[in-house]
PDB file of N, CA and C in Angstrom:
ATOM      1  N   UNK A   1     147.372-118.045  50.098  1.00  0.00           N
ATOM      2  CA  UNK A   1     147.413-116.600  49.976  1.00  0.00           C
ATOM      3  C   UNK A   1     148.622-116.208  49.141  1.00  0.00           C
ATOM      4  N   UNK A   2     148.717-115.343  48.507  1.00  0.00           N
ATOM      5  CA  UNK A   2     149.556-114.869  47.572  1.00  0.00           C
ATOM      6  C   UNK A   2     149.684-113.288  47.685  1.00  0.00           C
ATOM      7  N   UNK A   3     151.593-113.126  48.325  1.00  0.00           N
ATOM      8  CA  UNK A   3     151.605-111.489  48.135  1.00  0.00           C
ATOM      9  C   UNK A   3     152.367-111.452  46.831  1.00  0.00           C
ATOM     10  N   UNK A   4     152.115-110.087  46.713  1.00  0.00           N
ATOM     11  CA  UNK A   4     153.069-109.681  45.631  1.00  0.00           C
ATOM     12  C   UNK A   4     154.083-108.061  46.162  1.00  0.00           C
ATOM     13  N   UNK A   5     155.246-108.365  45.821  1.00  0.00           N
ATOM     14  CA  UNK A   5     156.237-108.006  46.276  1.00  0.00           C
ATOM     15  C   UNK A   5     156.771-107.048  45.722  1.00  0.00           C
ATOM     16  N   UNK A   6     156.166-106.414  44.608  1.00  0.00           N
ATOM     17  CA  UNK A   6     156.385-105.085  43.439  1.00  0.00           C
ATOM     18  C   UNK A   6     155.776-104.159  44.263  1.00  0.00           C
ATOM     19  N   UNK A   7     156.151-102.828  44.966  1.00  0.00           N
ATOM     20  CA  UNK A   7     155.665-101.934  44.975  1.00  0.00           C
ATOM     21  C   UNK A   7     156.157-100.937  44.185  1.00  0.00           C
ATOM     22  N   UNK A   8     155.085-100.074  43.727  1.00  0.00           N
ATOM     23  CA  UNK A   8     155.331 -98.913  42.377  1.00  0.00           C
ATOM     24  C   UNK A   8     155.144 -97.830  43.353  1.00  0.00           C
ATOM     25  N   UNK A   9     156.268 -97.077  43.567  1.00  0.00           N
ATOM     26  CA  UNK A   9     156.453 -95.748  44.405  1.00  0.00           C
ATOM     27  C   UNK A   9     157.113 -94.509  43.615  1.00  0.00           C
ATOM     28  N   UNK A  10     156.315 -93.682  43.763  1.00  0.00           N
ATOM     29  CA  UNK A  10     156.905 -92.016  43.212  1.00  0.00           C
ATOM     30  C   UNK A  10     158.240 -91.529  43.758  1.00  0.00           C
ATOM     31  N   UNK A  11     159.014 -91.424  42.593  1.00  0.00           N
ATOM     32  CA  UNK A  11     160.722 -91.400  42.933  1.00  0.00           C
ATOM     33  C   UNK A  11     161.279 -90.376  42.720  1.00  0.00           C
ATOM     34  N   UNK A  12     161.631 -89.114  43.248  1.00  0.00           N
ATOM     35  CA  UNK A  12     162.259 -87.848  43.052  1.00  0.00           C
ATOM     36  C   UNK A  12     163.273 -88.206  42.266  1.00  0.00           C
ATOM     37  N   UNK A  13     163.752 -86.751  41.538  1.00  0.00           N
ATOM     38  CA  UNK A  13     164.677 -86.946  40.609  1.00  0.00           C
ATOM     39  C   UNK A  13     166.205 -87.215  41.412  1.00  0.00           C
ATOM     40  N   UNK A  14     166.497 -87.113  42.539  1.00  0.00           N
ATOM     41  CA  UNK A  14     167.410 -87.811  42.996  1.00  0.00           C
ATOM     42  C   UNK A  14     168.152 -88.822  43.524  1.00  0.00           C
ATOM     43  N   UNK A  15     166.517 -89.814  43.609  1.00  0.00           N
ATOM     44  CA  UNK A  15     166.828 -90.807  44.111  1.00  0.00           C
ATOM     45  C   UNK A  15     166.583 -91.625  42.718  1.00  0.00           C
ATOM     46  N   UNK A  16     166.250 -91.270  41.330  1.00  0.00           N
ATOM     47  CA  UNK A  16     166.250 -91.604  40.387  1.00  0.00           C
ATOM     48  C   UNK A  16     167.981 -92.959  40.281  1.00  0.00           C
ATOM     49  N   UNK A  17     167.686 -93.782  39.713  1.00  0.00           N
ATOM     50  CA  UNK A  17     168.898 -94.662  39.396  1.00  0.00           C
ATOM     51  C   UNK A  17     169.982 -93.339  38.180  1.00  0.00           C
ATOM     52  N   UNK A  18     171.065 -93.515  38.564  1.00  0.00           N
ATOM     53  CA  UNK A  18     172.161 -92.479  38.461  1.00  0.00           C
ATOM     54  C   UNK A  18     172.377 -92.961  36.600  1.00  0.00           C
ATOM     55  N   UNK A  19     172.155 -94.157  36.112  1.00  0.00           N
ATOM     56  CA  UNK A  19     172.183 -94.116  34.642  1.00  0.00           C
ATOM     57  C   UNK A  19     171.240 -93.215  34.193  1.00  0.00           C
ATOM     58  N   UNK A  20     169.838 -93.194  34.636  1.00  0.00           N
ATOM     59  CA  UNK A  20     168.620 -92.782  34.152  1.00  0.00           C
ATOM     60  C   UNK A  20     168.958 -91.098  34.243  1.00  0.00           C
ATOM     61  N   UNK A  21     169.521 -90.769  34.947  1.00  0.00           N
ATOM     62  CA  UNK A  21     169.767 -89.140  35.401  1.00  0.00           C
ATOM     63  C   UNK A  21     170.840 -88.879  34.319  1.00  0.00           C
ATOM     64  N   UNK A  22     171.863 -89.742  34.259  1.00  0.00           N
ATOM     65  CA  UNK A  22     172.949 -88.966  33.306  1.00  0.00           C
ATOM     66  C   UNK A  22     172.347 -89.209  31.961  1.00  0.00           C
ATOM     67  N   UNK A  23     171.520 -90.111  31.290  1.00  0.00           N
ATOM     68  CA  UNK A  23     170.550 -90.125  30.138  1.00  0.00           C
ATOM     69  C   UNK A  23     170.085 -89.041  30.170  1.00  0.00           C
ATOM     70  N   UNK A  24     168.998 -88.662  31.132  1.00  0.00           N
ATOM     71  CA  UNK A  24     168.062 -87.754  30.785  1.00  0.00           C
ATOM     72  C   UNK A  24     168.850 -85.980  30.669  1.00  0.00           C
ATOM     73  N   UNK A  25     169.991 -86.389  31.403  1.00  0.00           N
ATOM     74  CA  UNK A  25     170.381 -84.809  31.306  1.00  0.00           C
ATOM     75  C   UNK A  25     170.995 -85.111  29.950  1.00  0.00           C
ATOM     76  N   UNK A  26     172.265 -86.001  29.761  1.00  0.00           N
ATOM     77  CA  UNK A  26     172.438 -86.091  28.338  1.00  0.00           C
ATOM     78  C   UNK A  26     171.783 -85.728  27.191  1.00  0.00           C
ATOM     79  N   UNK A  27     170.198 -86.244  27.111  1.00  0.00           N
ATOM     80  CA  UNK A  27     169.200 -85.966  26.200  1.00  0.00           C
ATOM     81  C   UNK A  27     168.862 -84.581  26.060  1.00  0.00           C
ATOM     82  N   UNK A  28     168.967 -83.909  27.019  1.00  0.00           N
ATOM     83  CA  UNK A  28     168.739 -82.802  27.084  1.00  0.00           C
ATOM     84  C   UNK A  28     169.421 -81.968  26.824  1.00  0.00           C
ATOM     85  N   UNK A  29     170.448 -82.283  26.679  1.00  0.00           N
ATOM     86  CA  UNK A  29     172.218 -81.049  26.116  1.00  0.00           C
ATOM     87  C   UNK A  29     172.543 -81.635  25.228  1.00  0.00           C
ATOM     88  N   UNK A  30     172.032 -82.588  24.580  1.00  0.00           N
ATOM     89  CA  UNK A  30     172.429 -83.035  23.289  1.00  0.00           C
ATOM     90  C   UNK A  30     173.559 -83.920  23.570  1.00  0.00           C
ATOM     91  N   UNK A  31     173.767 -83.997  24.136  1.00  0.00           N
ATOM     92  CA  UNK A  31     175.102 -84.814  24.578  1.00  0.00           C
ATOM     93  C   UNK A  31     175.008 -86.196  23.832  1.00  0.00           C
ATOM     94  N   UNK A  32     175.265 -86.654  22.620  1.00  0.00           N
ATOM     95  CA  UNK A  32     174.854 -88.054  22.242  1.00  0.00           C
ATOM     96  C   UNK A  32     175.931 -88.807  22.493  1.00  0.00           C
ATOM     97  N   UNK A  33     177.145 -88.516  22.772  1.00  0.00           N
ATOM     98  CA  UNK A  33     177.988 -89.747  23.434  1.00  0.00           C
ATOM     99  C   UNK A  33     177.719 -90.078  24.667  1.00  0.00           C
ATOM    100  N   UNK A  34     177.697 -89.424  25.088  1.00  0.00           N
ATOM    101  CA  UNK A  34     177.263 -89.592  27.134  1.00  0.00           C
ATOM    102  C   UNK A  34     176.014 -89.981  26.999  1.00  0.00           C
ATOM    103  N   UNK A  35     174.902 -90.138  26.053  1.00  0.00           N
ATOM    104  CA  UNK A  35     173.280 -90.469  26.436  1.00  0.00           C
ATOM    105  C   UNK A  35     173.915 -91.888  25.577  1.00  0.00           C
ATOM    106  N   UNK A  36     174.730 -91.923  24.460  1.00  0.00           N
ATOM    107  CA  UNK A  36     174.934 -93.744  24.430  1.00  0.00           C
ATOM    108  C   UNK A  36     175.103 -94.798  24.955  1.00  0.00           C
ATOM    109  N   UNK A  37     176.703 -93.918  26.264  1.00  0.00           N
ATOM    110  CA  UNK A  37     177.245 -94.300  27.204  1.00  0.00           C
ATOM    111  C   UNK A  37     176.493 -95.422  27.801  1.00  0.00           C
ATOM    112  N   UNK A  38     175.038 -94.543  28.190  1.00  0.00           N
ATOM    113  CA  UNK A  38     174.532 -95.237  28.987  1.00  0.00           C
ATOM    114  C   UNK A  38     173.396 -96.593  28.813  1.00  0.00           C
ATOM    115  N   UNK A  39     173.437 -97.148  27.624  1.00  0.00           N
ATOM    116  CA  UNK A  39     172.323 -98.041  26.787  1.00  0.00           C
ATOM    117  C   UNK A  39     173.630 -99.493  26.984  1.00  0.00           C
ATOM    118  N   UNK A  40     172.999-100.424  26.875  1.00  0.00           N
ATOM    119  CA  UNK A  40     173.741-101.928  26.841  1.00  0.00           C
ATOM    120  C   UNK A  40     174.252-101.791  25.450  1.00  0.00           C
ATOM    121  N   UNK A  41     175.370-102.750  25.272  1.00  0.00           N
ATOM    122  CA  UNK A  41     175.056-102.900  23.662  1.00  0.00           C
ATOM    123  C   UNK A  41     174.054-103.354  22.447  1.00  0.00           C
ATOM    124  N   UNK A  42     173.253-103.994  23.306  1.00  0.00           N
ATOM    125  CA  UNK A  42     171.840-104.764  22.689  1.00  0.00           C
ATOM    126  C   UNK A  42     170.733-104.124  22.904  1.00  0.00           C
ATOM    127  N   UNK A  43     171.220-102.655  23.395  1.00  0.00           N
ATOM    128  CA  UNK A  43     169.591-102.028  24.010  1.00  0.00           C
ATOM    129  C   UNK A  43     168.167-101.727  22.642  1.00  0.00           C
ATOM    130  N   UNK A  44     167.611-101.699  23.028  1.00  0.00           N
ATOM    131  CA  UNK A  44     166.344-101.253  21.953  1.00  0.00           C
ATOM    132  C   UNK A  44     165.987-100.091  22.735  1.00  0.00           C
ATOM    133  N   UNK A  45     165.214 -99.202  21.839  1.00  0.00           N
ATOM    134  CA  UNK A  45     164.422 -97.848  22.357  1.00  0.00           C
ATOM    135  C   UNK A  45     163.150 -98.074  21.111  1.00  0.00           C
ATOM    136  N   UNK A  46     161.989 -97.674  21.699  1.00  0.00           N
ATOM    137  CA  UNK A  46     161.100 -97.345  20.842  1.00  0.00           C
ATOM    138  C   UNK A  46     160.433 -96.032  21.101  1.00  0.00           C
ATOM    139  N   UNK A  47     160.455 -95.143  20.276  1.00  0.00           N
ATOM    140  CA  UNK A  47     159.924 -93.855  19.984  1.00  0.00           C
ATOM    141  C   UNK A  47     158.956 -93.798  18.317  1.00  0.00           C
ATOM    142  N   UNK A  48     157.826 -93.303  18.990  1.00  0.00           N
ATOM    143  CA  UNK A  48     157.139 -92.938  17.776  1.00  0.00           C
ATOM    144  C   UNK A  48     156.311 -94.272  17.521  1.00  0.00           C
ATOM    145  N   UNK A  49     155.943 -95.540  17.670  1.00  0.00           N
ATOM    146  CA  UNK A  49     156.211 -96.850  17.272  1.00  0.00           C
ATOM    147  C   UNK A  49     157.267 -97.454  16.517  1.00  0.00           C
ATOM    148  N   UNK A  50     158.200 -97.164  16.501  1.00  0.00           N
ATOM    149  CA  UNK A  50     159.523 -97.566  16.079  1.00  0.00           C
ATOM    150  C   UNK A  50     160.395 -98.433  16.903  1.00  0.00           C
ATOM    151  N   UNK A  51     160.867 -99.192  16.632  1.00  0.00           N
ATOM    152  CA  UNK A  51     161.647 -99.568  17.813  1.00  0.00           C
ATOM    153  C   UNK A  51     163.235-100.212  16.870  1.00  0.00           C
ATOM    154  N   UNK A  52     164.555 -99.670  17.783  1.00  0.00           N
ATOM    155  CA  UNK A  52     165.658 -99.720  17.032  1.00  0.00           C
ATOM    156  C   UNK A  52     166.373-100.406  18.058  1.00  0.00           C
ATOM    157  N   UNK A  53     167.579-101.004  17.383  1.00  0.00           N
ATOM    158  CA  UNK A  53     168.461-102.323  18.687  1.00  0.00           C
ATOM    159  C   UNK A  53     169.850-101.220  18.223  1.00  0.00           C
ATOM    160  N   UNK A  54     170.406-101.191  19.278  1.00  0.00           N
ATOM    161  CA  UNK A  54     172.202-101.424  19.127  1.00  0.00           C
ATOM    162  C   UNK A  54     172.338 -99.999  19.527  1.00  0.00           C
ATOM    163  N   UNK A  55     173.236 -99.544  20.059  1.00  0.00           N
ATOM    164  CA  UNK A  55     174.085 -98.892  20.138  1.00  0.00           C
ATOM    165  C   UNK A  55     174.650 -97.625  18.900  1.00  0.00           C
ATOM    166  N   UNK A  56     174.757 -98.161  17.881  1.00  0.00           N
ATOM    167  CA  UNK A  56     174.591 -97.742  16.761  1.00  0.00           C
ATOM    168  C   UNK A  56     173.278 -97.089  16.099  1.00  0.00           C
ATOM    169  N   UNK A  57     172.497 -97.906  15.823  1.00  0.00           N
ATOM    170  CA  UNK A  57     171.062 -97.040  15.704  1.00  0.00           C
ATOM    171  C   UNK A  57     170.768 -96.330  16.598  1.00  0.00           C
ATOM    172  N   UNK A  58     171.140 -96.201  17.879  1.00  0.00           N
ATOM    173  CA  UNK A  58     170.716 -95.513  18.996  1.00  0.00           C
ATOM    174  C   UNK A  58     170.955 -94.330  18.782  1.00  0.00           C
ATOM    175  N   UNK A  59     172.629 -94.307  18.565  1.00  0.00           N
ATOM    176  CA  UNK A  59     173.607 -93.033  18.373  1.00  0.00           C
ATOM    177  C   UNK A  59     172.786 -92.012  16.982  1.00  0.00           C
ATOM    178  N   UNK A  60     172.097 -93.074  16.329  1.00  0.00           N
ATOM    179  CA  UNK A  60     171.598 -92.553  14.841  1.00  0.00           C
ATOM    180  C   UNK A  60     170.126 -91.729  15.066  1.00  0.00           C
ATOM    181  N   UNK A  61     169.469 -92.127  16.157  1.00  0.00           N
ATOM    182  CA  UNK A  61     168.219 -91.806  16.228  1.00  0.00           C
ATOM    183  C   UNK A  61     168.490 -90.765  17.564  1.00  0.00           C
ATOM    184  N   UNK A  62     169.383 -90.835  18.420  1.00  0.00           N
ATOM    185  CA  UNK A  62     169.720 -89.602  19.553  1.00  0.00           C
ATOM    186  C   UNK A  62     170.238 -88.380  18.503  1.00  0.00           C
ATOM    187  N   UNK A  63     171.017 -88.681  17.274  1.00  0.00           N
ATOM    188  CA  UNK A  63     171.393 -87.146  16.337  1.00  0.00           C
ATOM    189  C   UNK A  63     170.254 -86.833  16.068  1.00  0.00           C
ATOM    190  N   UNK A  64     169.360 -87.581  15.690  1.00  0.00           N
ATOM    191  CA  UNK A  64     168.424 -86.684  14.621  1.00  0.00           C
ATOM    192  C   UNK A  64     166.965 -85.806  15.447  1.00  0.00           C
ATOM    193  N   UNK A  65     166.717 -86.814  16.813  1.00  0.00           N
ATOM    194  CA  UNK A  65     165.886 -86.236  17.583  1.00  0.00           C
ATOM    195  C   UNK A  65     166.653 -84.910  18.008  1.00  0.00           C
ATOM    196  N   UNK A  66     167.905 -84.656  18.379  1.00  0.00           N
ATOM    197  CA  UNK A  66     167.944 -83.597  18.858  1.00  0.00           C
ATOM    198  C   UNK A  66     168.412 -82.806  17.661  1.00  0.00           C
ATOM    199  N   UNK A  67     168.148 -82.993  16.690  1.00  0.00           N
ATOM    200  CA  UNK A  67     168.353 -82.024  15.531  1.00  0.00           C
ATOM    201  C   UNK A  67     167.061 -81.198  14.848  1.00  0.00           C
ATOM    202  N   UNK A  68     165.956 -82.587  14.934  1.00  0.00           N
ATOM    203  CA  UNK A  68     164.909 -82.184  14.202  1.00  0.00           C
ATOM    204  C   UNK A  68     164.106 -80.818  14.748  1.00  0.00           C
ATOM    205  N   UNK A  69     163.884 -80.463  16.284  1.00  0.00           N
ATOM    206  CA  UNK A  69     163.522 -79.707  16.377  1.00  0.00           C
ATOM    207  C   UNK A  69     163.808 -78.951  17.678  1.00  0.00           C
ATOM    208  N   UNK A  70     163.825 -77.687  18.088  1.00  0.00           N
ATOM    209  CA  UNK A  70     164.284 -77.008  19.232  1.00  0.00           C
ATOM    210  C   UNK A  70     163.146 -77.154  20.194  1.00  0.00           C
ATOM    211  N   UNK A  71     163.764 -77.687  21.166  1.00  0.00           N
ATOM    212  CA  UNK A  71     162.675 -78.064  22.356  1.00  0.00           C
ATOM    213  C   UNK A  71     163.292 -77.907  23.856  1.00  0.00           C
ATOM    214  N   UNK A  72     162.658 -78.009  24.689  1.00  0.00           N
ATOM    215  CA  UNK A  72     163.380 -77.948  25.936  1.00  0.00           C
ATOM    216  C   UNK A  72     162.093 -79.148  26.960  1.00  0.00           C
ATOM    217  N   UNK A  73     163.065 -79.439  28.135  1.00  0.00           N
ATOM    218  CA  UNK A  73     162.291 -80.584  28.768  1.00  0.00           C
ATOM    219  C   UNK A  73     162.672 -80.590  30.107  1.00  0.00           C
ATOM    220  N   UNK A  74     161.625 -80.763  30.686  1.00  0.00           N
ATOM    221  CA  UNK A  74     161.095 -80.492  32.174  1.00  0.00           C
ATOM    222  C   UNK A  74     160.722 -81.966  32.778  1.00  0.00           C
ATOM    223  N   UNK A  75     161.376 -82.532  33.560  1.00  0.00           N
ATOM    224  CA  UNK A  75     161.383 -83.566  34.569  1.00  0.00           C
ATOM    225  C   UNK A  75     159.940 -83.088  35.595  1.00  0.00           C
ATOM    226  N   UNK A  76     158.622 -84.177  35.429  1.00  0.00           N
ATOM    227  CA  UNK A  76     157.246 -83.618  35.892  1.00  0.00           C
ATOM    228  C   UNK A  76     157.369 -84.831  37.251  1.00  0.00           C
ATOM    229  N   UNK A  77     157.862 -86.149  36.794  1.00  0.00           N
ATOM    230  CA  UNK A  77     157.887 -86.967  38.327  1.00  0.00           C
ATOM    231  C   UNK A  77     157.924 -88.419  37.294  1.00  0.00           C
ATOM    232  N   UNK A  78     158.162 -89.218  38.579  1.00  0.00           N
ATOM    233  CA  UNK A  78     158.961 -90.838  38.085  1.00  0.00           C
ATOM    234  C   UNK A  78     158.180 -91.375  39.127  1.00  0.00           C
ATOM    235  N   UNK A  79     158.232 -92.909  38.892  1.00  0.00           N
ATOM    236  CA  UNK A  79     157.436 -93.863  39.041  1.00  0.00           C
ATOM    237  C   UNK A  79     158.793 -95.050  39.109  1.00  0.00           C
ATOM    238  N   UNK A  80     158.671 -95.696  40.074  1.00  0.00           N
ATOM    239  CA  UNK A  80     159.823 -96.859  40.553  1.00  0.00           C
ATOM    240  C   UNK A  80     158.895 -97.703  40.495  1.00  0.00           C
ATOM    241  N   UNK A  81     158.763 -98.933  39.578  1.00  0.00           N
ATOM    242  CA  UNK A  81     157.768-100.183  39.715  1.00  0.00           C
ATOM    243  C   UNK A  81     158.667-101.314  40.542  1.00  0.00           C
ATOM    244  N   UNK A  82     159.986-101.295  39.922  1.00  0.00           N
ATOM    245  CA  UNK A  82     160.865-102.297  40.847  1.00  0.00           C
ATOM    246  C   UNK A  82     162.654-102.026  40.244  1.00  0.00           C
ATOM    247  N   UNK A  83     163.204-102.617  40.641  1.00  0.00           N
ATOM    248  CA  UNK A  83     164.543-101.700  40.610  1.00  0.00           C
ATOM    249  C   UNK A  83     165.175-101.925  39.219  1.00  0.00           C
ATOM    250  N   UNK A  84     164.291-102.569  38.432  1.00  0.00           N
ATOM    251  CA  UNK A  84     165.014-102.862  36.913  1.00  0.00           C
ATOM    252  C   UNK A  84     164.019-101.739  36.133  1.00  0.00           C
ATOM    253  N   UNK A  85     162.639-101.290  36.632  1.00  0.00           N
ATOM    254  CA  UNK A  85     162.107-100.388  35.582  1.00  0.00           C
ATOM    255  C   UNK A  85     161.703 -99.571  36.913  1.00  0.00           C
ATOM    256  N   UNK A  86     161.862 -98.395  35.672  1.00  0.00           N
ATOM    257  CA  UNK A  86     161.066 -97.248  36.069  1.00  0.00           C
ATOM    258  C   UNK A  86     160.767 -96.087  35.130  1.00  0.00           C
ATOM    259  N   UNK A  87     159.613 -95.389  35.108  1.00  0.00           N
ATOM    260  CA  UNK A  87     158.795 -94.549  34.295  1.00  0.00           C
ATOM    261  C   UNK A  87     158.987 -93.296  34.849  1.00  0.00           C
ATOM    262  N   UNK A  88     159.735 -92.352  34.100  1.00  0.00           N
ATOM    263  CA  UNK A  88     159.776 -90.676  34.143  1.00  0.00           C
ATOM    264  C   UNK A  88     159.021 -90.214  33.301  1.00  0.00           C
ATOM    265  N   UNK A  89     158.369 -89.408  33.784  1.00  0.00           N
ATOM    266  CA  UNK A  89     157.212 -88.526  32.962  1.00  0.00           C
ATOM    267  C   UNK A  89     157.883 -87.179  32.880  1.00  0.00           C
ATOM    268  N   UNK A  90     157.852 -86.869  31.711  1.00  0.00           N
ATOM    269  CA  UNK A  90     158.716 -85.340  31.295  1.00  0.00           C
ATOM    270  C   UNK A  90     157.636 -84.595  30.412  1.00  0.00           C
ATOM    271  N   UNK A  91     157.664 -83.088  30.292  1.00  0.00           N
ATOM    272  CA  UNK A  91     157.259 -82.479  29.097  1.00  0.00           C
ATOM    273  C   UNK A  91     157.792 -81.446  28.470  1.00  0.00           C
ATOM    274  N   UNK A  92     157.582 -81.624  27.552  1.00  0.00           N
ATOM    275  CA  UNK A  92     158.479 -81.173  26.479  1.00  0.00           C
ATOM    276  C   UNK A  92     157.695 -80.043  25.886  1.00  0.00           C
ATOM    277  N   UNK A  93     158.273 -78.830  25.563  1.00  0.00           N
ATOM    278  CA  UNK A  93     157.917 -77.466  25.204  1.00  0.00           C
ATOM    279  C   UNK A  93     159.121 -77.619  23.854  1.00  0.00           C
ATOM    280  N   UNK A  94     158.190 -76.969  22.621  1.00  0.00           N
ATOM    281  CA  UNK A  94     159.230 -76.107  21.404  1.00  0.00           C
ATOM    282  C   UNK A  94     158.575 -76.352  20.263  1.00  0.00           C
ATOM    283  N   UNK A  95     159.158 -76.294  18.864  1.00  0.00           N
ATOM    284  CA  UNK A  95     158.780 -75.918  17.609  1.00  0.00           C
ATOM    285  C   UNK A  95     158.236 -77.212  16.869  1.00  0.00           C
ATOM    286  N   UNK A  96     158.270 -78.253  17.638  1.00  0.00           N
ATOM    287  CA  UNK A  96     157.179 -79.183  17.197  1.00  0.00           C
ATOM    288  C   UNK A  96     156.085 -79.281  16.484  1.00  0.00           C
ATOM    289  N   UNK A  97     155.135 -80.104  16.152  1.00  0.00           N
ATOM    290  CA  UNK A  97     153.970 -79.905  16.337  1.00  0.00           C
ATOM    291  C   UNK A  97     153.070 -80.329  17.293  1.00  0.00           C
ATOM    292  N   UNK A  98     152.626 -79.453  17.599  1.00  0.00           N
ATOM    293  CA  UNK A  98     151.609 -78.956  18.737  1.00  0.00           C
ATOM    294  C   UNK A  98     151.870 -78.568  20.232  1.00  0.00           C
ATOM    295  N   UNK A  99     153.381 -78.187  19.803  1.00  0.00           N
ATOM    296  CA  UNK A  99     154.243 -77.361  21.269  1.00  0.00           C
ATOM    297  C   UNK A  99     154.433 -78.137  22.251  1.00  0.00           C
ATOM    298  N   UNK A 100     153.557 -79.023  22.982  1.00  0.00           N
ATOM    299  CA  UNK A 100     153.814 -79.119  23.935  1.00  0.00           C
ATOM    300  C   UNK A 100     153.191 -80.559  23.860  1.00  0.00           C
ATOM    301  N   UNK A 101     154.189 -81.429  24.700  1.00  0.00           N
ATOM    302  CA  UNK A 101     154.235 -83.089  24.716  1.00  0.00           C
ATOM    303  C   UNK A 101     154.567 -83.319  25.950  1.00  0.00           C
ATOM    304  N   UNK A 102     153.736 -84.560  26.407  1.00  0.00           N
ATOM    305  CA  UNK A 102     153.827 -85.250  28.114  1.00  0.00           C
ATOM    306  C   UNK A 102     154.220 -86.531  27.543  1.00  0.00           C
ATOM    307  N   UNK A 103     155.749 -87.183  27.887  1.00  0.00           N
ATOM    308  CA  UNK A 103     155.906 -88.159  27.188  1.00  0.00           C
ATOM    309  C   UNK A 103     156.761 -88.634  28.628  1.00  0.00           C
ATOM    310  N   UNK A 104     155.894 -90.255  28.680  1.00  0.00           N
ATOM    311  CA  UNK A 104     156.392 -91.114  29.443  1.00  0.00           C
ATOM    312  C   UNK A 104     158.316 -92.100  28.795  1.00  0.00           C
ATOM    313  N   UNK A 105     158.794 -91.587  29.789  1.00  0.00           N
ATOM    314  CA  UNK A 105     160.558 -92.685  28.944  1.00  0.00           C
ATOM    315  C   UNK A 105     160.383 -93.542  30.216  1.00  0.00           C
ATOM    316  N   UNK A 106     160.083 -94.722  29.466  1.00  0.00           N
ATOM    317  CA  UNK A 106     159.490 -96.001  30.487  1.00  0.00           C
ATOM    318  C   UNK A 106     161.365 -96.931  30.239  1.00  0.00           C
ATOM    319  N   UNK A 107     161.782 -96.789  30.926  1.00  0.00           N
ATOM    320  CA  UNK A 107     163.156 -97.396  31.129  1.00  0.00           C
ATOM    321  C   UNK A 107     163.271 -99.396  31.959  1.00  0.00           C
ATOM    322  N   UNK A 108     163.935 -99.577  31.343  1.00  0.00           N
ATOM    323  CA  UNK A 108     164.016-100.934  31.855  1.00  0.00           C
ATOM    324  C   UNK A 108     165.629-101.265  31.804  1.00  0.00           C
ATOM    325  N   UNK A 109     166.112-101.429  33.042  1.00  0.00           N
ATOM    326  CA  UNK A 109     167.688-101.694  33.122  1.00  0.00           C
ATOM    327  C   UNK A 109     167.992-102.851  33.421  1.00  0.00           C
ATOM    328  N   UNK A 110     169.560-103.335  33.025  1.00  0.00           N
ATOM    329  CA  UNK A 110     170.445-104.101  33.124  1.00  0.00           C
ATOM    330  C   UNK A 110     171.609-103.951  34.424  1.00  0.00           C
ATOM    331  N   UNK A 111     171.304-103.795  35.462  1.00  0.00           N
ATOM    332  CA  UNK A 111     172.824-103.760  36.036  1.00  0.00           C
ATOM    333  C   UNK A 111     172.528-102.045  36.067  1.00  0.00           C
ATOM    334  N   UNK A 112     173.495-101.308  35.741  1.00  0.00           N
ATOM    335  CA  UNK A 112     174.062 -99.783  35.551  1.00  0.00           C
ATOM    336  C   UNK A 112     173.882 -99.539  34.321  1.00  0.00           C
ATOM    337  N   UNK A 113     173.052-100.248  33.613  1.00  0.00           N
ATOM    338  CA  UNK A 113     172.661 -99.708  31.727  1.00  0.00           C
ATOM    339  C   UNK A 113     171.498-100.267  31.237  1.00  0.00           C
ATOM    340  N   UNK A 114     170.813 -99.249  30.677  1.00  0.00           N
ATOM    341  CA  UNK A 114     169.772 -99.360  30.125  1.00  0.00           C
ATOM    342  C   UNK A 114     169.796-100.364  28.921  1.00  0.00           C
ATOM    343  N   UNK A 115     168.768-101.199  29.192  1.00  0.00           N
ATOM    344  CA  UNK A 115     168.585-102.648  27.839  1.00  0.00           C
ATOM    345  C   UNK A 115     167.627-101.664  27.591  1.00  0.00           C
ATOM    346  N   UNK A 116     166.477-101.254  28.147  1.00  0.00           N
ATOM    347  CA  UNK A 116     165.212-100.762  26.917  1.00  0.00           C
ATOM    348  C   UNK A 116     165.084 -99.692  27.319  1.00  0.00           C
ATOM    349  N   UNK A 117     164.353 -99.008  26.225  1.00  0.00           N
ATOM    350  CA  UNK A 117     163.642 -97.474  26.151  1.00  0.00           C
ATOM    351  C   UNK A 117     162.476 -97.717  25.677  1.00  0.00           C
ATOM    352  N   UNK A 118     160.938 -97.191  26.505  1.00  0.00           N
ATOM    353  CA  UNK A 118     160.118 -96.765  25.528  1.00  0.00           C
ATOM    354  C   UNK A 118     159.615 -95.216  26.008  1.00  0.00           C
ATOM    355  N   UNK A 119     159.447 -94.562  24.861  1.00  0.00           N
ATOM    356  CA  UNK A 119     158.670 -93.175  24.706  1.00  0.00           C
ATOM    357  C   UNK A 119     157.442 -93.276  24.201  1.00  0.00           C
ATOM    358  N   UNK A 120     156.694 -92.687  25.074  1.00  0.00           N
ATOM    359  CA  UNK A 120     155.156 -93.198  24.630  1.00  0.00           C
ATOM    360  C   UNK A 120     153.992 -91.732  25.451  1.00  0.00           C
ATOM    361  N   UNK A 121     153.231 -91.241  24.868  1.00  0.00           N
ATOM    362  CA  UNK A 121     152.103 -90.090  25.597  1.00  0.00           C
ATOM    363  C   UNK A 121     151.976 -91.025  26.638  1.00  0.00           C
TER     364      UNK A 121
END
């Protein structure tokens, strides 16, 4: 017999892991030193199908997302698969195209810092 020992449970935004919270508010005030803060030095993020490594590109692709367009973002609910990942579902309202976006930031951590990012519908 074989268990498996992953349970995936719905995680309020407070019991959210405390990197993932100061990211997401970071992201949200533009804050791009404090949303770096929180990435490894080797982290990757992929947005868009893109995917970028370092710390540096990070810092490069957190300016320009919050430059390109005026938006605002609403925390809808999170998903705990096991204590290294977990999936926040947010949506995003503004001058985009097509206003309004449900975008999963599927997080995968190191310790107290994020190694990966993906953004994905």
């Amino acid at each position: 017999m074989t268990t498996n020992d992953t349970t995936t449970r719905a995680t309020a935004w407070n019991a959210l892991p405390a990197v993932v919270r100061t990211y997401l508010t970071a992201h949200r005030a533009r804050d791009v030193d404090t949303a770096i803060s929180t990435f490894s030095a080797d982290a990757s993020v992929t947005d868009e199908g893109r995917t970028i490594h370092g710390r540096e590109q990070i810092g490069t692709w957190l300016g320009r997302a919050g430059g390109e367009y005026t938006f605002t973002t609403e925390f809808t609910r999170a998903t705990t698969m096991d204590p290294a990942h977990v999936d926040v579902l947010q949506r995003l309202e503004g001058d985009f195209p097509g206003g309004v976006a449900d975008l999963h930031y599927r997080f995968t951590l190191d310790g107290d810092l994020i190694s990966g990012l993906v953004i994905e519908p």
